[in-house]
Structure formats: structure tokens, C-alpha cells
N, C-alpha and C. Protein backbone atom coordinates (compact mmCIF):
# COMPACT_ATOMS: atom_id res chain seq x y z
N UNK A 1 5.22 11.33 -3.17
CA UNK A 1 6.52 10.69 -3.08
C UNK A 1 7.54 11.59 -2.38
N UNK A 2 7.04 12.88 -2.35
CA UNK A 2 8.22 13.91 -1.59
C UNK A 2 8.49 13.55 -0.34
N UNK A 3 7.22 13.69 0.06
CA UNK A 3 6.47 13.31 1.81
C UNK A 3 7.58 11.95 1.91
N UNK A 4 6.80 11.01 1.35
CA UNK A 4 7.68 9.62 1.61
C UNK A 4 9.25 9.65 1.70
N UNK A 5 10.14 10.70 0.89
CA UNK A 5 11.05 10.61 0.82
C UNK A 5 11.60 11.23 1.95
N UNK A 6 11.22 12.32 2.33
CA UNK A 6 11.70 12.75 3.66
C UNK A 6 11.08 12.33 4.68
N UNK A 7 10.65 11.20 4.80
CA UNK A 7 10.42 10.31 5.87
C UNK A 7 11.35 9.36 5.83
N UNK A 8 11.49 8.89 4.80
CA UNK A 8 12.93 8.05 4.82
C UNK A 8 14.35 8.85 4.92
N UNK A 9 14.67 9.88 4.63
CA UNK A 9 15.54 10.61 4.66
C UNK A 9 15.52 10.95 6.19
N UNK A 10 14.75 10.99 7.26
CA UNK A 10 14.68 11.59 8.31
C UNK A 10 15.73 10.39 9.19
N UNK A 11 15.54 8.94 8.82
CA UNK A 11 16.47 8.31 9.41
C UNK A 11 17.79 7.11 9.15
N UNK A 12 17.67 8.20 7.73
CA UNK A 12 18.62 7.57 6.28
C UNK A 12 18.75 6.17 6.23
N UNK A 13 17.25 5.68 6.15
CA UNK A 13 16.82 4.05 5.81
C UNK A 13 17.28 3.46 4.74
N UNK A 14 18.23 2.97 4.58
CA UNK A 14 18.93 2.42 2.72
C UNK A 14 17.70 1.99 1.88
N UNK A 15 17.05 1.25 2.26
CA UNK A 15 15.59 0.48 2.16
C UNK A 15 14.77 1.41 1.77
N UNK A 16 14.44 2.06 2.80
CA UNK A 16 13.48 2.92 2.16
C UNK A 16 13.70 4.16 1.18
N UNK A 17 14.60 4.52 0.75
CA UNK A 17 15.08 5.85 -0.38
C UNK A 17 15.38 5.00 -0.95
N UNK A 18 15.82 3.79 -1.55
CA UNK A 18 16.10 3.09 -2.57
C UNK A 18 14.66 2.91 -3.06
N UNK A 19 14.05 2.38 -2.26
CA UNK A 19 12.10 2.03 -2.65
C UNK A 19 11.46 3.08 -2.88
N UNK A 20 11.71 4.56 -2.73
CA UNK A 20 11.21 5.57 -3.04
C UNK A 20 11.66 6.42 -4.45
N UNK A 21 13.42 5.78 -4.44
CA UNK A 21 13.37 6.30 -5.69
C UNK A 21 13.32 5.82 -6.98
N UNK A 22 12.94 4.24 -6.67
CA UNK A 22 13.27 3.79 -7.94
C UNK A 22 11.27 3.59 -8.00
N UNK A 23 10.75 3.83 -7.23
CA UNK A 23 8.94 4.01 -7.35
C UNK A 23 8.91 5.00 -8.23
N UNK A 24 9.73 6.24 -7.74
CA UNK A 24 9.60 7.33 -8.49
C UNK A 24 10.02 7.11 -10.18
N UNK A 25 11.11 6.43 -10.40
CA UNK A 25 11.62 6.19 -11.83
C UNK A 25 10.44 5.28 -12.18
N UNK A 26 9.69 4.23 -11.77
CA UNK A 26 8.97 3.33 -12.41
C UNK A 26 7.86 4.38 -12.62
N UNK A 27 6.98 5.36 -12.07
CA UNK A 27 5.93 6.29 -12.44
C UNK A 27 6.22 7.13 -13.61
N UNK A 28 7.67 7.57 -13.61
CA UNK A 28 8.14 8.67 -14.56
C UNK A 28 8.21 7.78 -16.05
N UNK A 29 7.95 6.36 -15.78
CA UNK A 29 8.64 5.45 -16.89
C UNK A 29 7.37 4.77 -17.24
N UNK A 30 6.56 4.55 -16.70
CA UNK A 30 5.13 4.03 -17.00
C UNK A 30 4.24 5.25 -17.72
N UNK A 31 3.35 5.00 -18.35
CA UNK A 31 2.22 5.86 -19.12
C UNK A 31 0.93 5.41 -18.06
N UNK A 32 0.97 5.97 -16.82
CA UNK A 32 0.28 6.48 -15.95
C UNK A 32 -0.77 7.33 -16.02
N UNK A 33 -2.33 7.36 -16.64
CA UNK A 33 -3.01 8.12 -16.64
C UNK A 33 -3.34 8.99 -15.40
N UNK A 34 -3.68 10.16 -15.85
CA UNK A 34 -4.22 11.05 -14.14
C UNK A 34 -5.93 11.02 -13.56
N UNK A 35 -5.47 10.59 -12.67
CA UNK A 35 -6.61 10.25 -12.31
C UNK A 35 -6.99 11.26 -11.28
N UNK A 36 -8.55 11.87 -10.70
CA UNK A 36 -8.64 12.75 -9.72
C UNK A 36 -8.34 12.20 -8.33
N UNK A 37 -7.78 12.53 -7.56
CA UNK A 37 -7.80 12.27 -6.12
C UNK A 37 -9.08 11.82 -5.39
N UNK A 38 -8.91 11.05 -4.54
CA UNK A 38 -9.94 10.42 -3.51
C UNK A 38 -9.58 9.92 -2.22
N UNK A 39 -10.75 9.90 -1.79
CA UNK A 39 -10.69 9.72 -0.02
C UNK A 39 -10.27 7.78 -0.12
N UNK A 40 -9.39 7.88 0.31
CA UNK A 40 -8.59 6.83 0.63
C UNK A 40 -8.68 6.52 1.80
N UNK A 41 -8.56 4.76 1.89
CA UNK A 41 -8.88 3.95 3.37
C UNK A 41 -7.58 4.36 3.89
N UNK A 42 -6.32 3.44 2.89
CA UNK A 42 -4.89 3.22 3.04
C UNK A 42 -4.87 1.85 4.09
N UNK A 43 -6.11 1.27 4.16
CA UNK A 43 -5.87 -0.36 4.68
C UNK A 43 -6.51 -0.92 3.88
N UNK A 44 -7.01 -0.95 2.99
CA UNK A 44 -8.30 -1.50 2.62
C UNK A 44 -8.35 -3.12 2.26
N UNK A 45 -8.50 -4.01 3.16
CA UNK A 45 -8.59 -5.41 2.77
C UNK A 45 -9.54 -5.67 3.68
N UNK A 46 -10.40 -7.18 3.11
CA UNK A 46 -11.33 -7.41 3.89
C UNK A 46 -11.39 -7.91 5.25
N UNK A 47 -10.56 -7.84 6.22
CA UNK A 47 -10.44 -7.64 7.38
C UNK A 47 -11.10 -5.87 8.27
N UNK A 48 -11.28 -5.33 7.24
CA UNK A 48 -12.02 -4.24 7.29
C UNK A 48 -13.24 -3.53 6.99
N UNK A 49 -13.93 -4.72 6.44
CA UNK A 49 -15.02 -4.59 5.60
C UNK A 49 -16.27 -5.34 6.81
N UNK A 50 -17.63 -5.13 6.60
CA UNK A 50 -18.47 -5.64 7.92
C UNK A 50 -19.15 -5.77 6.88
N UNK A 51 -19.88 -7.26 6.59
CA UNK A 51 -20.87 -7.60 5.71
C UNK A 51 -22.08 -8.26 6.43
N UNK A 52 -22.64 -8.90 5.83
CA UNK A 52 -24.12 -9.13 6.45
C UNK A 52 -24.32 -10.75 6.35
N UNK A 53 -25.31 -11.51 6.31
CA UNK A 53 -25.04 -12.46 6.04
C UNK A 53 -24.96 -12.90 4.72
N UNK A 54 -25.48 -12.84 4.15
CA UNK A 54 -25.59 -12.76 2.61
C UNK A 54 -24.01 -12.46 1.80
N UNK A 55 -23.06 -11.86 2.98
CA UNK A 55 -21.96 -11.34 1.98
C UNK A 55 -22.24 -9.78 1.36
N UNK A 56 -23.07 -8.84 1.66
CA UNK A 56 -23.54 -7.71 1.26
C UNK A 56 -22.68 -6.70 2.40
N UNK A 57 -22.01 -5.90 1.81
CA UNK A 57 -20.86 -5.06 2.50
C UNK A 57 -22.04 -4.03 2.83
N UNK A 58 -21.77 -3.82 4.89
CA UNK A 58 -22.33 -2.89 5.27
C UNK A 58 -21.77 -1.52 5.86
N UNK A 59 -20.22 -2.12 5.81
CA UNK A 59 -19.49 -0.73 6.49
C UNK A 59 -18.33 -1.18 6.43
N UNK A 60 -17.12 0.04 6.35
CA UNK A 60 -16.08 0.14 6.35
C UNK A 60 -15.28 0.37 7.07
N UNK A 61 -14.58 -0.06 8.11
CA UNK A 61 -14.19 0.54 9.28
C UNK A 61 -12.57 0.65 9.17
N UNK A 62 -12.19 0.83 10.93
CA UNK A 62 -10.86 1.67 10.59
C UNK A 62 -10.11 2.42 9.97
N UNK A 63 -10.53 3.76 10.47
CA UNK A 63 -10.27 4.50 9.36
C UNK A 63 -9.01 5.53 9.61
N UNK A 64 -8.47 5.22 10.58
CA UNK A 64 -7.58 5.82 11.47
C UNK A 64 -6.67 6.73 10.37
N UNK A 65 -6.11 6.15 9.35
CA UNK A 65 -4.95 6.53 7.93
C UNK A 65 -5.47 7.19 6.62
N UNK A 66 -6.82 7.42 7.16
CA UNK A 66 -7.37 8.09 5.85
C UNK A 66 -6.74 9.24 5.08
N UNK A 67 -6.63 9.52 3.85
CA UNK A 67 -6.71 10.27 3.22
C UNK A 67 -6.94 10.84 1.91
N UNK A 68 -7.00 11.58 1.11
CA UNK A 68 -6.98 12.18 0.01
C UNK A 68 -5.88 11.89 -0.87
N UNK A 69 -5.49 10.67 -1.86
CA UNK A 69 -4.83 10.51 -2.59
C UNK A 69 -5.31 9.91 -3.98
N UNK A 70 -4.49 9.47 -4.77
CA UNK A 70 -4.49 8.35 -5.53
C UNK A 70 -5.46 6.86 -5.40
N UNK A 71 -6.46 6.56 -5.72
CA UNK A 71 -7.25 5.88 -5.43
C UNK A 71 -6.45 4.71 -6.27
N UNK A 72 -5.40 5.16 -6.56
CA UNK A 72 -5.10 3.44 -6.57
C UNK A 72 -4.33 2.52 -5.97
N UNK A 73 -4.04 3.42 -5.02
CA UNK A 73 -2.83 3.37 -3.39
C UNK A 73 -4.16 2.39 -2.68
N UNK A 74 -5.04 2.89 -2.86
CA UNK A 74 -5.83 1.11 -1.93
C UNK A 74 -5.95 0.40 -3.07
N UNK A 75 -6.66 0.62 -4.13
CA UNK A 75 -6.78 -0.72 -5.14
C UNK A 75 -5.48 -1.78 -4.74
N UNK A 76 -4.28 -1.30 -5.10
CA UNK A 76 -3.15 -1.82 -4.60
C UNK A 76 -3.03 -2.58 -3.61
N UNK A 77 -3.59 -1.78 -2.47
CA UNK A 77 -3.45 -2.36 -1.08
C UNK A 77 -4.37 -3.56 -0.97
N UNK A 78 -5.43 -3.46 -1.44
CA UNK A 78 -6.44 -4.23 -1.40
C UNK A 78 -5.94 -5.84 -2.18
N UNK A 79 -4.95 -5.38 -3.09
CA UNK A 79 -4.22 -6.46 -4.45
C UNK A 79 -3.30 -7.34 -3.55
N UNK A 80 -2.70 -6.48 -2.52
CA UNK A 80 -1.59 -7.45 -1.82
C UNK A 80 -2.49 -8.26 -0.40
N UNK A 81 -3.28 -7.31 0.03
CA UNK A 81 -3.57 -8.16 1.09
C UNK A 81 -4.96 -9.28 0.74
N UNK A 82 -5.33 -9.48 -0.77
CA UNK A 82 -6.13 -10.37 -1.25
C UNK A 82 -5.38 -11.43 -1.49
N UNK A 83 -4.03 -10.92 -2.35
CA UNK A 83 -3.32 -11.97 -3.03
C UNK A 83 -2.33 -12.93 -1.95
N UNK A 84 -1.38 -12.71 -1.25
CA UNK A 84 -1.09 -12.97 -0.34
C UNK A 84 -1.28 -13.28 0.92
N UNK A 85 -0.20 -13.92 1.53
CA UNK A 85 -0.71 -14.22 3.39
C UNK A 85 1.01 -14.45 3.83
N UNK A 86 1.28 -14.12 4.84
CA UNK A 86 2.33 -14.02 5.32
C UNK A 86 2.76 -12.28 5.56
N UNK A 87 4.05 -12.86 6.59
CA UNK A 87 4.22 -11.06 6.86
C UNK A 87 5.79 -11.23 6.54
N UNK A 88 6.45 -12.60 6.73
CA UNK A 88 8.17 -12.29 6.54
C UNK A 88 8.84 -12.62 4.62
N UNK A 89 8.04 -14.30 4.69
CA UNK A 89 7.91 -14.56 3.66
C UNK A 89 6.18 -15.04 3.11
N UNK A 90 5.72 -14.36 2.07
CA UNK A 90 4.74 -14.51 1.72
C UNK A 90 4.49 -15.52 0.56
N UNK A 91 3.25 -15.58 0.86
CA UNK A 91 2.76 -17.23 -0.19
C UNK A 91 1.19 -16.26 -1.04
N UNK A 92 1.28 -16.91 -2.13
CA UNK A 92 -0.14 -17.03 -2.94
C UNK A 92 -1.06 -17.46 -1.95
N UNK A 93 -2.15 -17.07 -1.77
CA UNK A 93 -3.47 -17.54 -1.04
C UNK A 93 -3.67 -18.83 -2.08
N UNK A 94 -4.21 -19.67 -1.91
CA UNK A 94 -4.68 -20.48 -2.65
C UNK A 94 -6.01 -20.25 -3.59
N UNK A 95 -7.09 -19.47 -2.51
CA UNK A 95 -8.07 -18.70 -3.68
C UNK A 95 -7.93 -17.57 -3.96
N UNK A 96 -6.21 -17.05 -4.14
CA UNK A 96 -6.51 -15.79 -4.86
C UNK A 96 -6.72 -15.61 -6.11
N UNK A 97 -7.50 -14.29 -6.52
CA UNK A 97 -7.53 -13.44 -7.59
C UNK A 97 -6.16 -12.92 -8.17
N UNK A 98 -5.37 -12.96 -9.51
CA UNK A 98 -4.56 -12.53 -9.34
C UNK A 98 -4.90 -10.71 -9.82
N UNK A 99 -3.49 -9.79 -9.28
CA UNK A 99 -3.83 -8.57 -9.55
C UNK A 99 -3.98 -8.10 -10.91
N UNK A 100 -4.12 -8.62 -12.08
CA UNK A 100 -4.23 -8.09 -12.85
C UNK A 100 -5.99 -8.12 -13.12
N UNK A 101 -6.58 -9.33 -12.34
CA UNK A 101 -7.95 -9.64 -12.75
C UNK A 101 -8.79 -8.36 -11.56
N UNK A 102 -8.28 -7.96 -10.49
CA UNK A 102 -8.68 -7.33 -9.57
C UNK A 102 -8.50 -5.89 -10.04
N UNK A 103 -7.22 -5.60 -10.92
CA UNK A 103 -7.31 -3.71 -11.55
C UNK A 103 -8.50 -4.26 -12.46
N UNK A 104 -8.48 -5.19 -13.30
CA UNK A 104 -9.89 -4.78 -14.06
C UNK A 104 -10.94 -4.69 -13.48
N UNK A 105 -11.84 -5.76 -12.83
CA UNK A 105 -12.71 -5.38 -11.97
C UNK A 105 -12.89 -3.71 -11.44
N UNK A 106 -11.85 -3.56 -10.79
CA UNK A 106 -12.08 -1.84 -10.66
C UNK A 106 -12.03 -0.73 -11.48
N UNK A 107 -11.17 -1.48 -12.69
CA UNK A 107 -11.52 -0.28 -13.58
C UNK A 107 -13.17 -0.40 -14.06
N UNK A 108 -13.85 -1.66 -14.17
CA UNK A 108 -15.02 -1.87 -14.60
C UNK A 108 -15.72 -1.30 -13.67
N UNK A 109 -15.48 -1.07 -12.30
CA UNK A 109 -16.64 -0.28 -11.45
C UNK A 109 -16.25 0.86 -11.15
N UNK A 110 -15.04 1.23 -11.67
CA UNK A 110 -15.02 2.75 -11.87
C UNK A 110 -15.66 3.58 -12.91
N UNK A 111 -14.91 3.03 -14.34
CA UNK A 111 -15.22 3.38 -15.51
C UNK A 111 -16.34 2.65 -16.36
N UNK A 112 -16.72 1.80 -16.18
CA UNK A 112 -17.88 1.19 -16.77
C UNK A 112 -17.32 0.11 -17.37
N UNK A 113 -18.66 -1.31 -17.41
CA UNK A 113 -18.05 -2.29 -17.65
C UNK A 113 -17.55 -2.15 -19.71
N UNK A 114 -16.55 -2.97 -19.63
CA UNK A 114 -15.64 -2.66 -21.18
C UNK A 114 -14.63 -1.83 -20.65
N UNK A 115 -13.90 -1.49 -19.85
CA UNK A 115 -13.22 -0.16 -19.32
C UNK A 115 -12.12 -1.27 -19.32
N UNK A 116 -11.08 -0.71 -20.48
CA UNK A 116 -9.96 -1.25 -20.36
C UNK A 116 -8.62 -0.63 -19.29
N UNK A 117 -8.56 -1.95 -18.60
CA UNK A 117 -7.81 -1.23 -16.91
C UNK A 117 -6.54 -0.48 -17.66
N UNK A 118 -5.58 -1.33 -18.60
CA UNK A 118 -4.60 -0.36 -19.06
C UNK A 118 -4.51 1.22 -18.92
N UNK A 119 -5.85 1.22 -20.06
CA UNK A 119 -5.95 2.31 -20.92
C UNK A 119 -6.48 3.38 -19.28
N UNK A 120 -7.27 2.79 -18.56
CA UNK A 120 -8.09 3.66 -17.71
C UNK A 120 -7.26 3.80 -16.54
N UNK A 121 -6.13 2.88 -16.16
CA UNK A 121 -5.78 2.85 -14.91
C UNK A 121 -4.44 2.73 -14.59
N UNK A 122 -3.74 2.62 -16.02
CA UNK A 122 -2.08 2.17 -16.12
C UNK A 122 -1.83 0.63 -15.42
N UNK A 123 -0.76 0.25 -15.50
CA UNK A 123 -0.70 -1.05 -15.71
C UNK A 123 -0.32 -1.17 -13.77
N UNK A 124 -0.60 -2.01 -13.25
CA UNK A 124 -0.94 -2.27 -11.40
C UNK A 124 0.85 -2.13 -10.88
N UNK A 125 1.58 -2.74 -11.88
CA UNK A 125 2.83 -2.80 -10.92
C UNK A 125 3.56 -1.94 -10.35
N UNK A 126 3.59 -0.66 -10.89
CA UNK A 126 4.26 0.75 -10.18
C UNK A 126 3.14 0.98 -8.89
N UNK A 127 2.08 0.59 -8.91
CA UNK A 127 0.93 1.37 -7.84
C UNK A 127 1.24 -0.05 -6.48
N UNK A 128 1.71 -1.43 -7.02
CA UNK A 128 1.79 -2.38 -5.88
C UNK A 128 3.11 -1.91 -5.23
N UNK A 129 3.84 -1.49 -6.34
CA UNK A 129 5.62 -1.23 -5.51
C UNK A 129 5.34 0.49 -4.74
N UNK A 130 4.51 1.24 -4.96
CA UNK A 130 4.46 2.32 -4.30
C UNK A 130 3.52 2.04 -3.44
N UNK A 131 2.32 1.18 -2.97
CA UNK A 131 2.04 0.85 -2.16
C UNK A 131 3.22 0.38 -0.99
N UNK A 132 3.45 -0.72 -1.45
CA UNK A 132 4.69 -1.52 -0.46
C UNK A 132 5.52 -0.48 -0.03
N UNK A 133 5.77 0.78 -0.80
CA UNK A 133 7.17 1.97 -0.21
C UNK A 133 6.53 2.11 0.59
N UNK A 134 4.97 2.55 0.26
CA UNK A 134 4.44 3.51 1.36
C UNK A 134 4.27 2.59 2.53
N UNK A 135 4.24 1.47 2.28
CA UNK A 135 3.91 0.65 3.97
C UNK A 135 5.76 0.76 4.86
N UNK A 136 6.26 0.48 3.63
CA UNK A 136 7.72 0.40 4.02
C UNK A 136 8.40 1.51 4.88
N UNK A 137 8.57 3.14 5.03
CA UNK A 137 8.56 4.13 4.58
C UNK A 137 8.18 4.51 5.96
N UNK A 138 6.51 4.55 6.07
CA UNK A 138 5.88 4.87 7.02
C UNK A 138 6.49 3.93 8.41
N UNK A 139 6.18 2.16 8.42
CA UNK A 139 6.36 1.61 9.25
C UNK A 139 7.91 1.51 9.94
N UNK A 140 8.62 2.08 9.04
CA UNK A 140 10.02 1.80 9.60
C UNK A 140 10.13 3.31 9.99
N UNK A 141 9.77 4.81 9.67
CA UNK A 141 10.01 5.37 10.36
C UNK A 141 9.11 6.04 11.70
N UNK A 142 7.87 5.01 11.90
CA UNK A 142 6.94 5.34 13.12
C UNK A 142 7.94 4.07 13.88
N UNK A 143 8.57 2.67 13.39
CA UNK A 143 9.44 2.11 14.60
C UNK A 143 10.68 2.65 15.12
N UNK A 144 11.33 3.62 14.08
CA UNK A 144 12.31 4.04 14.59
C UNK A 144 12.37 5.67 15.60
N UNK A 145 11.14 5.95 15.41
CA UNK A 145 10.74 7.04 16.12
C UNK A 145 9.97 6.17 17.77
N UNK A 146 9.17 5.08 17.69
CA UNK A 146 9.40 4.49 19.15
C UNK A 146 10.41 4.12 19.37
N UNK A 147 11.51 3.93 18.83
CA UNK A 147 12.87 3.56 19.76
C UNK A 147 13.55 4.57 20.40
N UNK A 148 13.31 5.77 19.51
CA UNK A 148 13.66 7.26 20.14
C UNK A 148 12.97 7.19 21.46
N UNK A 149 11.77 7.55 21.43
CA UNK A 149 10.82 7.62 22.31
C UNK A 149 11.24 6.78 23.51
N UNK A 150 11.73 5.33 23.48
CA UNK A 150 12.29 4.51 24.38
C UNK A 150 13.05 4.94 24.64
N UNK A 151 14.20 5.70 24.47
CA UNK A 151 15.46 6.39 24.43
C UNK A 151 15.18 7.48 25.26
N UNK A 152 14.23 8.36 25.39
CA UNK A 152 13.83 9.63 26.24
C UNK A 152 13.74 10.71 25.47
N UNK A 153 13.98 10.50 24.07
CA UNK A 153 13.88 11.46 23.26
C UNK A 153 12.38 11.89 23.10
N UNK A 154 12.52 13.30 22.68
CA UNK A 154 10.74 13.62 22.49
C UNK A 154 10.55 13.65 20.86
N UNK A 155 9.46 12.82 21.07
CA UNK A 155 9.47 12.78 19.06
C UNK A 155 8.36 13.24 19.18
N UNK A 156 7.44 12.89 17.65
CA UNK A 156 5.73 12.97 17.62
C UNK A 156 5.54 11.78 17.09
N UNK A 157 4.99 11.34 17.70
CA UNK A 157 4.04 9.19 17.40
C UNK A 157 2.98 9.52 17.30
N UNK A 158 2.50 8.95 15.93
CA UNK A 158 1.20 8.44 16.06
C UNK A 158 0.82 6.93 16.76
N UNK A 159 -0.48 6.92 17.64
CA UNK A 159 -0.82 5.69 17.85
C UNK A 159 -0.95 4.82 17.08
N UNK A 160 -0.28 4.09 17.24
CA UNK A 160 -0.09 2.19 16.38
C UNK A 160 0.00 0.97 17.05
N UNK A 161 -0.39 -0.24 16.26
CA UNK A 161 -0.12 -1.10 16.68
C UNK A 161 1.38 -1.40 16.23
N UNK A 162 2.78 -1.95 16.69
CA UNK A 162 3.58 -1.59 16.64
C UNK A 162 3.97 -2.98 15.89
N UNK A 163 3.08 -4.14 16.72
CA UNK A 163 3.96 -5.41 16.29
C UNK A 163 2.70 -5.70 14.22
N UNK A 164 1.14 -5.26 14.51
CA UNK A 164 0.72 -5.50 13.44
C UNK A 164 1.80 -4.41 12.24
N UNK A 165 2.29 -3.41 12.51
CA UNK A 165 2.80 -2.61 11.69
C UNK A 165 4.35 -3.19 11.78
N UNK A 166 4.94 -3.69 12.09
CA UNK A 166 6.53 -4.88 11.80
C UNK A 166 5.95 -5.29 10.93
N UNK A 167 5.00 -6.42 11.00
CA UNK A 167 4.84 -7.71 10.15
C UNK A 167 4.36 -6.59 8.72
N UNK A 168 3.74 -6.16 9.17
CA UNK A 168 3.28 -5.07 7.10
C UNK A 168 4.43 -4.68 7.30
N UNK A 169 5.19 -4.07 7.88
CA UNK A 169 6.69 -3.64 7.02
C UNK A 169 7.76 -4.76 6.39
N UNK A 170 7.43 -6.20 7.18
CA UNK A 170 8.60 -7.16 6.36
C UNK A 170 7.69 -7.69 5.43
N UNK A 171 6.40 -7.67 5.00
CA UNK A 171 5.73 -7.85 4.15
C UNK A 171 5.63 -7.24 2.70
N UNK A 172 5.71 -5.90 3.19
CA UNK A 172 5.75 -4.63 2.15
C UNK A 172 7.37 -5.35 1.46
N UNK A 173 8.41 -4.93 2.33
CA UNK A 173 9.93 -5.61 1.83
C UNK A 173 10.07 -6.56 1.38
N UNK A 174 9.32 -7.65 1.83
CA UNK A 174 9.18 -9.08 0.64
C UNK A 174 8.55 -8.68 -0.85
N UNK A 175 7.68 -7.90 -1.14
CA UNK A 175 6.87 -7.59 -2.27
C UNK A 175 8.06 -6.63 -2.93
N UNK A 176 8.57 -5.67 -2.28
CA UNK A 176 9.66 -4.52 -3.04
C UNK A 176 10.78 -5.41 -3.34
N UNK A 177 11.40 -6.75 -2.46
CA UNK A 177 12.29 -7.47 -3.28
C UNK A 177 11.78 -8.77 -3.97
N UNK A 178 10.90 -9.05 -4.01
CA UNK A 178 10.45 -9.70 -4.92
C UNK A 178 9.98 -9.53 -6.48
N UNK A 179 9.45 -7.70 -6.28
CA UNK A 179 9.05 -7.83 -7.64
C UNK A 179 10.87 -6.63 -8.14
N UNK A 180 11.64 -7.00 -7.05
CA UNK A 180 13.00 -6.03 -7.94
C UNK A 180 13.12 -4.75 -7.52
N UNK A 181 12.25 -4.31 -6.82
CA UNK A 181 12.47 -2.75 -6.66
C UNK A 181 13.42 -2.58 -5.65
N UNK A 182 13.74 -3.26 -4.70
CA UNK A 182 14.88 -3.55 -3.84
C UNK A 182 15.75 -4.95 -4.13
């Protein structure tokens, strides 16, 4: 959350330090178990997944955002881009799962089946609203660093898709004011 914050602080986003700090009060305020760190997608929905015919997952791709965090920063991710569709205003999928049935499932293939997600995984809504910061956060300050860049300024960009990363940032912002965190 530091990282995140001085990414938003870098171009004093109201949006985004409001979504970072009240993520931060909802973690400090939840009974959050610790969990060990893991190699994280940070996209993880099935638009990323390569199965077979059968439906049998053979590979995982794009991996461009990987890292070492909180393995429940994709569970999360995986919760919004199952549950939802839209990028400005978003709708229920019609066959979605909702997220509370999807943390159990993973707590059951983490921890074994009977693995109460509570007890094993803390309750999903601080990990969906710190997901959404982190889409929030990131995407508004890699767009406001290409506008620099348009400008003649010398920044550091990572390669992105610029317009798929808009639509996840007014997406992420529909989910942070929807569930209150903005």
C-alpha cells in the first residue's frame, strides 16, 4: 500500500489516495489472516487462461505484471472480472458466481476442502476494494505519465495497452464507488 500511495501521490489523484487510504483503514479494521506471499498473475481472469477441449486448463498466459504478493490480489481480480462485464458502468454477468462462493472455492483448494474462507482467508471485501485501488492507482498514473510523455517530458512507461487499461481504470472506479470506498 506504500508503493500504491506514492504512485498516487506522484500526481495528487483525489481518487486515488482517497482509495488507498481508506483500503488501508478497511485492512487495519478487518481480522485479516497472514498469509505467505506468492507469485501473482495480477490479471488473472479467464481471458487468460488456454484450455483444451474438454475445458482442462493448459496454460496461463500474459504475464507481463507478475509478481510476488498477496495471493489474494488475483483471487480478487479473478472475483471482479468473473462477476462483472462492463468497463464504465458495470452489470452482474448473468452466469455469475457470486464472490463470496468463489473465496470459498479457493480457500477449499488452498486449504483443503471444509476450509472455512473466513477463518482461512478473511472476509473478500477489503481484498476486491484493494484490488480495484490497485487497478485504479496504477492505470491512472501510467495515463498520466503518457500525457507527460505527449508533452515532451521524459518519464519511465511501461508498455501498455492504453485504451484496454482506461476501461479497467473506470471499471476499478465503478467497484471503489459502488461498494463506498470512494
Amino acid at each position: 500500500l506504500d508503493y500504491l500511495m506514492g504512485l498516487a501521490m506522484e500526481f495528487d489523484d483525489e481518487d486515488s489516495l482517497k482509495a488507498v487510504t481508506r483500503v488501508r483503514e478497511m485492512l487495519e479494521n478487518s481480522r485479516t489472516p497472514d498469509l505467505p506471499p506468492a507469485l501473482c498473475h495480477f490479471d488473472w481472469h479467464l481471458g487468460n487462461v488456454l484450455c483444451d477441449e474438454q475445458g482442462n486448463l493448459k496454460a496461463v498466459i500474459d504475464w507481463e505484471f507478475a509478481g510476488v504478493a498477496d495471493p489474494r490480489l488475483d483471487v480478487a481480480r479473478h472475483c471482479r472480472k468473473e462477476r462483472w462485464t462492463g468497463d464504465v458502468i458495470c452489470r452482474v454477468r448473468s452466469h455469475a458466481r457470486n464472490v463470496h462462493q468463489i473465496w470459498a472455492e479457493y480457500a477449499e483448494c488452498r486449504f483443503g476442502v471444509g476450509s472455512a474462507a473466513f477463518r482461512t482467508l478473511g472476509a473478500p471485501e477489503p481484498w476486491m476494494a484493494f484490488e480495484s485501488a490497485l487497478v485504479l492507482v496504477i492505470g491512472t498514473n501510467m495515463g498520466m505519465r503518457a500525457a507527460r510523455l505527449q508533452r515532451g517530458e521524459h518519464v519511465q512507461l511501461l508498455h501498455f495497452d492504453l485504451m484496454e487499461w482506461s476501461q479497467d481504470v473506470e471499471s476499478a472506479r465503478w467497484h471503489l464507488k459502488n461498494s463506498g470506498v470512494l
